[in-house]
N, C-alpha and C. Protein backbone atom coordinates (compact mmCIF):
# COMPACT_ATOMS: atom_id res chain seq x y z
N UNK A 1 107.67 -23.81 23.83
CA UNK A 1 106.43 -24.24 23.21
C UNK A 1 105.36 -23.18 23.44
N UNK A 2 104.21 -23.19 22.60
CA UNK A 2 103.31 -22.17 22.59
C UNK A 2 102.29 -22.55 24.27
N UNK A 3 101.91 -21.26 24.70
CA UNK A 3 100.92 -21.76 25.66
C UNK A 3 99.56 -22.10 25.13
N UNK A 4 99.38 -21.48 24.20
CA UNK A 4 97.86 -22.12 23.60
C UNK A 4 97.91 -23.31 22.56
N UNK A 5 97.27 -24.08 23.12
CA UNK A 5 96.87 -25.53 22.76
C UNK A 5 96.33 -26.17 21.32
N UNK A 6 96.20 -27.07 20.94
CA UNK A 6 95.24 -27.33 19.87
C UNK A 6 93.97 -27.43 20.31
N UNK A 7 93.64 -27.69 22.09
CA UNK A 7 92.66 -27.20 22.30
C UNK A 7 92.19 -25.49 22.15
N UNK A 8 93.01 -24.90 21.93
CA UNK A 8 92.63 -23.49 22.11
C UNK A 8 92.32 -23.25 20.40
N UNK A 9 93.13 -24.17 19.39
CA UNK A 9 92.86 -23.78 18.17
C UNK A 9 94.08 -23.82 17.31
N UNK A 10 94.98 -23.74 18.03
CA UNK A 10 96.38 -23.89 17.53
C UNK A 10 96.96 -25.19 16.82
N UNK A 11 96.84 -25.20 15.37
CA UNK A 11 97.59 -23.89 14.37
C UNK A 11 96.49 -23.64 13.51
N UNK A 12 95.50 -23.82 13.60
CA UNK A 12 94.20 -23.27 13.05
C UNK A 12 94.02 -21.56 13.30
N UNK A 13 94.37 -21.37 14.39
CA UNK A 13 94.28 -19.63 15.29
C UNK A 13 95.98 -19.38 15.50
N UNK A 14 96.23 -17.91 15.02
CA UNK A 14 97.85 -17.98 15.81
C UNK A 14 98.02 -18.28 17.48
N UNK A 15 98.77 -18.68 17.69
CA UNK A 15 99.82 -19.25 18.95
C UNK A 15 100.19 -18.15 19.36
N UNK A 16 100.96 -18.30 20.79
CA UNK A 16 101.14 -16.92 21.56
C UNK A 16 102.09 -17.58 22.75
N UNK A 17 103.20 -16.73 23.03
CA UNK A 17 103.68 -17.39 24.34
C UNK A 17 103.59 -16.78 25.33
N UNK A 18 103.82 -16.92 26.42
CA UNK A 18 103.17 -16.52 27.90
C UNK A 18 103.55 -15.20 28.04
N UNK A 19 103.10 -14.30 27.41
CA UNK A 19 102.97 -12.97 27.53
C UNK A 19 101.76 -12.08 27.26
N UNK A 20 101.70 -11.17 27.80
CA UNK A 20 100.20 -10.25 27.42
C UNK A 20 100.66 -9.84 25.74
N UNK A 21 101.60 -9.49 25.11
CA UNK A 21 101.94 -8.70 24.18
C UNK A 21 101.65 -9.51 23.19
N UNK A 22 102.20 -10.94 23.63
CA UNK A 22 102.21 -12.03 22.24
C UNK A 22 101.11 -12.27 22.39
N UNK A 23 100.37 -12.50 23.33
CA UNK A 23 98.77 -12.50 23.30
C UNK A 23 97.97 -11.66 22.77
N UNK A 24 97.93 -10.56 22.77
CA UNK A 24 97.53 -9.39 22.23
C UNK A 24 97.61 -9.67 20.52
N UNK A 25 98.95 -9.50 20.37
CA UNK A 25 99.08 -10.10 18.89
C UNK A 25 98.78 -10.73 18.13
N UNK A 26 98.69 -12.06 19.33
CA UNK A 26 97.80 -13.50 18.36
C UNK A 26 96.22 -12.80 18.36
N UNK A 27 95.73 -12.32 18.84
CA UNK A 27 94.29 -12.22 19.10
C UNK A 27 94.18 -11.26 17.79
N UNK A 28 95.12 -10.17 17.43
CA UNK A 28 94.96 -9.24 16.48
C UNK A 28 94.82 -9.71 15.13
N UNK A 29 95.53 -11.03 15.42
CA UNK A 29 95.60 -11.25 14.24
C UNK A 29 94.45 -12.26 13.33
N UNK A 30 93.59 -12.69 14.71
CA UNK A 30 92.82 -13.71 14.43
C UNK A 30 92.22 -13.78 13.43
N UNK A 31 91.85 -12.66 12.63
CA UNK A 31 90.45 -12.74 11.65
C UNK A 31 91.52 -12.63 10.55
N UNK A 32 93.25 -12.49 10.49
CA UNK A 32 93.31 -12.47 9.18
C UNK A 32 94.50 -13.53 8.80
N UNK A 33 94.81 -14.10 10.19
CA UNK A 33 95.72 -15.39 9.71
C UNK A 33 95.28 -16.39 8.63
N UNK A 34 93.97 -16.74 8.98
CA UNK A 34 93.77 -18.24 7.47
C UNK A 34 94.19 -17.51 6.36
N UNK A 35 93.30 -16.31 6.18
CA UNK A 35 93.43 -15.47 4.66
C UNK A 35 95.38 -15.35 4.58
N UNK A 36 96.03 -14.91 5.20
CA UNK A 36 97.02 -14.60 4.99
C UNK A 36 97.93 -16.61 4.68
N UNK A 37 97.56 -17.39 5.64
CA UNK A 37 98.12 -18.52 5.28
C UNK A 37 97.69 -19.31 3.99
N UNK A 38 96.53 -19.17 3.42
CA UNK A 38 96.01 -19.36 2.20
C UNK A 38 96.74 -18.94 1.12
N UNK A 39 97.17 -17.70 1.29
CA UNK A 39 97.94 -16.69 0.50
C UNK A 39 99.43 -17.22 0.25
N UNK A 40 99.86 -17.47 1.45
CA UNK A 40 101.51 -17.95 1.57
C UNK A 40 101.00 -19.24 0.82
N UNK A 41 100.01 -20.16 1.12
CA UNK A 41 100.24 -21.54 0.27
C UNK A 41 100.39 -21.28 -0.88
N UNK A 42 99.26 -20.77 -1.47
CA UNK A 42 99.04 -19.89 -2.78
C UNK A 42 100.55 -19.69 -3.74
N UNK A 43 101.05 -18.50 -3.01
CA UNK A 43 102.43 -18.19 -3.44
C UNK A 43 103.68 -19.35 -3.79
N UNK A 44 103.16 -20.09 -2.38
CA UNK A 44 104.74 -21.16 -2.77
C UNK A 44 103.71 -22.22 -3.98
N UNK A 45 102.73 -22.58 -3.80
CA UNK A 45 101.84 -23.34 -5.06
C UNK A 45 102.51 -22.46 -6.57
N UNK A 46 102.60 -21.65 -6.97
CA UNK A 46 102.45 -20.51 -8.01
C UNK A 46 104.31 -20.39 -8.54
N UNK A 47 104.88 -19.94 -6.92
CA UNK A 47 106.08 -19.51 -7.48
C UNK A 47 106.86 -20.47 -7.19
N UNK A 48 106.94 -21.74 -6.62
CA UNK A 48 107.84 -22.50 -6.32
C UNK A 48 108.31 -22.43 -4.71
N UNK A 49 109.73 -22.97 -4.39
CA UNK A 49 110.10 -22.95 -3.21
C UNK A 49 110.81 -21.67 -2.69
N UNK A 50 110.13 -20.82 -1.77
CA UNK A 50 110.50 -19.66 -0.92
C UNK A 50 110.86 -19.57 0.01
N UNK A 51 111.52 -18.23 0.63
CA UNK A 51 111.80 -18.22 1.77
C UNK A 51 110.56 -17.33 2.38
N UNK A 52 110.29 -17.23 4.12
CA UNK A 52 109.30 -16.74 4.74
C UNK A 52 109.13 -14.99 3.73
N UNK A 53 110.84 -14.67 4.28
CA UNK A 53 110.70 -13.66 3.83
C UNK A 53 110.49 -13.07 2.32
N UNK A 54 110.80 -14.21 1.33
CA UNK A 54 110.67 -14.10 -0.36
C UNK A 54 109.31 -13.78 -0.51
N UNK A 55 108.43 -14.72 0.17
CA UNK A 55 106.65 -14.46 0.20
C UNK A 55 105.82 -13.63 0.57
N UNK A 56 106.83 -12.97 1.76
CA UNK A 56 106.59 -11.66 2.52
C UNK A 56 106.47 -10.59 1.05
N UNK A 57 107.58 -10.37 0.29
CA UNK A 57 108.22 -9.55 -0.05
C UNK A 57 107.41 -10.05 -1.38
N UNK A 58 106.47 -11.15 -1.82
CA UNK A 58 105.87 -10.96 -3.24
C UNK A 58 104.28 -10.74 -3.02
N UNK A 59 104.01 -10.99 -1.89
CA UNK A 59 102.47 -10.72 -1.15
C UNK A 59 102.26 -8.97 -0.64
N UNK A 60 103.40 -8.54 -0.29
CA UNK A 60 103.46 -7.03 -0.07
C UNK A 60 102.55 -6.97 1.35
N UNK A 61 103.20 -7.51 2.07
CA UNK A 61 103.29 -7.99 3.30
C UNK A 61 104.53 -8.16 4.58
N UNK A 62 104.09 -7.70 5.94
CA UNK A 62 105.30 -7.45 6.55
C UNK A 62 105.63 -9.02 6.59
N UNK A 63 106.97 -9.05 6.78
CA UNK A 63 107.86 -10.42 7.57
C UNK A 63 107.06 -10.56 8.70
N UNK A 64 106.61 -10.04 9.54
CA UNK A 64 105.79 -10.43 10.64
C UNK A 64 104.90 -11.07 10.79
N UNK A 65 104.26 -10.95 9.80
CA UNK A 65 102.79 -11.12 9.71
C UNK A 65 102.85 -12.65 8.94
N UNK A 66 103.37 -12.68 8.45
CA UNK A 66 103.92 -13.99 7.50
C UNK A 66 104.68 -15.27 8.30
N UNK A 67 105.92 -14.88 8.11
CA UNK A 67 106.69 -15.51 9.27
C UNK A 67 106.02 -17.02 10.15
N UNK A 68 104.88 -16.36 11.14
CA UNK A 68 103.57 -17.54 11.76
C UNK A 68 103.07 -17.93 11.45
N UNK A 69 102.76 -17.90 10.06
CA UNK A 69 101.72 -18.37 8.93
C UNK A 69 102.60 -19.77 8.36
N UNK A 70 103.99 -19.70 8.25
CA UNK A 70 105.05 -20.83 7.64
C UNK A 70 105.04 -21.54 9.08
N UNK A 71 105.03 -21.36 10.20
CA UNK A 71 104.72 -22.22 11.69
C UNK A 71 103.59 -22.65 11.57
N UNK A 72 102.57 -22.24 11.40
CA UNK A 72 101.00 -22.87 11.58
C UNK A 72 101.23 -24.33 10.24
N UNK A 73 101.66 -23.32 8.83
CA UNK A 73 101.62 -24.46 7.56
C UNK A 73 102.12 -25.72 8.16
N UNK A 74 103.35 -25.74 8.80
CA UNK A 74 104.49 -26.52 9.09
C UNK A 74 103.73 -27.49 10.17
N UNK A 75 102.95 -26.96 11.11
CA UNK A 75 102.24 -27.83 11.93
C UNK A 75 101.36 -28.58 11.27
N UNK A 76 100.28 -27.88 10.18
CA UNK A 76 99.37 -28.06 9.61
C UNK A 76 100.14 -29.54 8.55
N UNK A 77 101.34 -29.78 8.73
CA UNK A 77 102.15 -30.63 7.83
C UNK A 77 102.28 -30.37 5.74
N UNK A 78 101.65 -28.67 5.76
CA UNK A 78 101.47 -28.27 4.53
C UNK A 78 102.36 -27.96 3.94
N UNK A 79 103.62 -28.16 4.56
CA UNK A 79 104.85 -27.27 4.07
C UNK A 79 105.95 -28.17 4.61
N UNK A 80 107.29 -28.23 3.85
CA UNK A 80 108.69 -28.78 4.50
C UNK A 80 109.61 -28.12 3.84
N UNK A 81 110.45 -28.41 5.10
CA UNK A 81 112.13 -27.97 4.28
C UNK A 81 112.83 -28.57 3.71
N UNK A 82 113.10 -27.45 2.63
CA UNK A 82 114.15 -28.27 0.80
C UNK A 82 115.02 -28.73 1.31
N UNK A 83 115.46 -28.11 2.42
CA UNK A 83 117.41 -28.16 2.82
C UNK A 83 118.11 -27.34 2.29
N UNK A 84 117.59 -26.35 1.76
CA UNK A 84 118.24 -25.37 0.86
C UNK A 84 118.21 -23.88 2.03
N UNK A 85 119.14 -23.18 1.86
CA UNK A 85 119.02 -22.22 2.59
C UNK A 85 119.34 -20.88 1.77
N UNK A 86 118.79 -19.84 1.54
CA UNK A 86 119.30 -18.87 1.26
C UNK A 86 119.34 -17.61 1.87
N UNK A 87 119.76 -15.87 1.75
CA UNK A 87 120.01 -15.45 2.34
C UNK A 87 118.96 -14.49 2.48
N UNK A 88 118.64 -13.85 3.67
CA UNK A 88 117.15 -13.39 3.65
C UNK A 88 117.34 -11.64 4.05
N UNK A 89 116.66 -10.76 3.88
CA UNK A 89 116.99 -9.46 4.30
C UNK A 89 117.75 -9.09 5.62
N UNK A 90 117.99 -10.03 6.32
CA UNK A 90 118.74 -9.50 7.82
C UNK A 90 119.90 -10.15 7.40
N UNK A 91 120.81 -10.70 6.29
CA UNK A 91 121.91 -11.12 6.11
C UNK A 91 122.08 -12.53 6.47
N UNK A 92 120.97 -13.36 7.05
CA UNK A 92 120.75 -14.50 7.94
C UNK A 92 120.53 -15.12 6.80
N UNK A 93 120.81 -16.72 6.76
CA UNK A 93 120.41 -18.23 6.01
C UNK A 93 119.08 -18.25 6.46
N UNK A 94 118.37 -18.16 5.91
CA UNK A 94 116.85 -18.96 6.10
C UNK A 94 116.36 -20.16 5.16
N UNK A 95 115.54 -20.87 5.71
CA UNK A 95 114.94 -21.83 5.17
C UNK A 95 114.04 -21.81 3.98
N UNK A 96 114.51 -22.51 3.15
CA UNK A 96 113.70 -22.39 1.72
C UNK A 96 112.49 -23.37 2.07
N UNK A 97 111.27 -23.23 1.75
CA UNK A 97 110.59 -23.84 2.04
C UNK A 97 109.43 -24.26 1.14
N UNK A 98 108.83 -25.87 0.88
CA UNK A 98 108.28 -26.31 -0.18
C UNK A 98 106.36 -26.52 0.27
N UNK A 99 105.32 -26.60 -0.91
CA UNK A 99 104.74 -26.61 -0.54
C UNK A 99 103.96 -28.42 -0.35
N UNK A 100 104.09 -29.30 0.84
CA UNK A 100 103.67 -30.46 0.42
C UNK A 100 102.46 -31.02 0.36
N UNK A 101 101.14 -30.62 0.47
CA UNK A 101 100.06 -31.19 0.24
C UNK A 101 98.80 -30.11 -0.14
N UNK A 102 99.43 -29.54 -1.15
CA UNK A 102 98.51 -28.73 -2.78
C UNK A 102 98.38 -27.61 -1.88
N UNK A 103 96.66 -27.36 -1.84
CA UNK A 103 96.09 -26.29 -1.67
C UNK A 103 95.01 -26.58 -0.63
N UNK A 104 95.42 -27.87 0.29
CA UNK A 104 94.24 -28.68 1.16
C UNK A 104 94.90 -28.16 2.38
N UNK A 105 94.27 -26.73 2.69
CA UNK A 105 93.85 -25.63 3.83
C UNK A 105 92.28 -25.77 4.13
């Protein structure tokens, strides 16, 4: 589980686990996670049901950066899984994923 809380902001702010590095990270990313999770809603609103990495790859955006943005949605209860899996750039099944309540970010 994440060490930072919904008191800390979490999934409103990225999450971080008990490390300086992932900390570092979440903090880097602070000012551009909403914009970037707005974006991923956006996309699956527009293009239908994606994978992390399909959205990555139509936003022109790393997998990284994305990726936490489908964790925050998923907390945020903005997003679920089809049950569908397809195959994602590392050869891996990933989760196709739908968008369930519009554009209410």
């Amino acid at each position: 589980m994440r060490e930072q809380t919904k008191e800390a902001g979490y999934p409103n702010t990225p999450g971080y686990k008990d490390r300086d590095t992932s900390k570092a990270a979440a903090k880097s990313m602070e000012s551009k996670a909403s914009t970037i999770r707005r974006k991923v809603a956006e996309c699956l609103w527009v293009k239908g049901n994606q994978t992390a990495d399909e959205v990555a790859k139509e936003l022109g955006l790393s997998v990284l950066a994305v990726r936490p943005r489908f964790s925050e949605l998923l907390a945020h209860e903005s997003i679920s899984d089809t049950g569908t899996r397809r195959q994602n750039t590392s050869g891996r099944l990933a989760k196709v994923w739908r968008l369930t309540n519009g554009l209410s970010l």
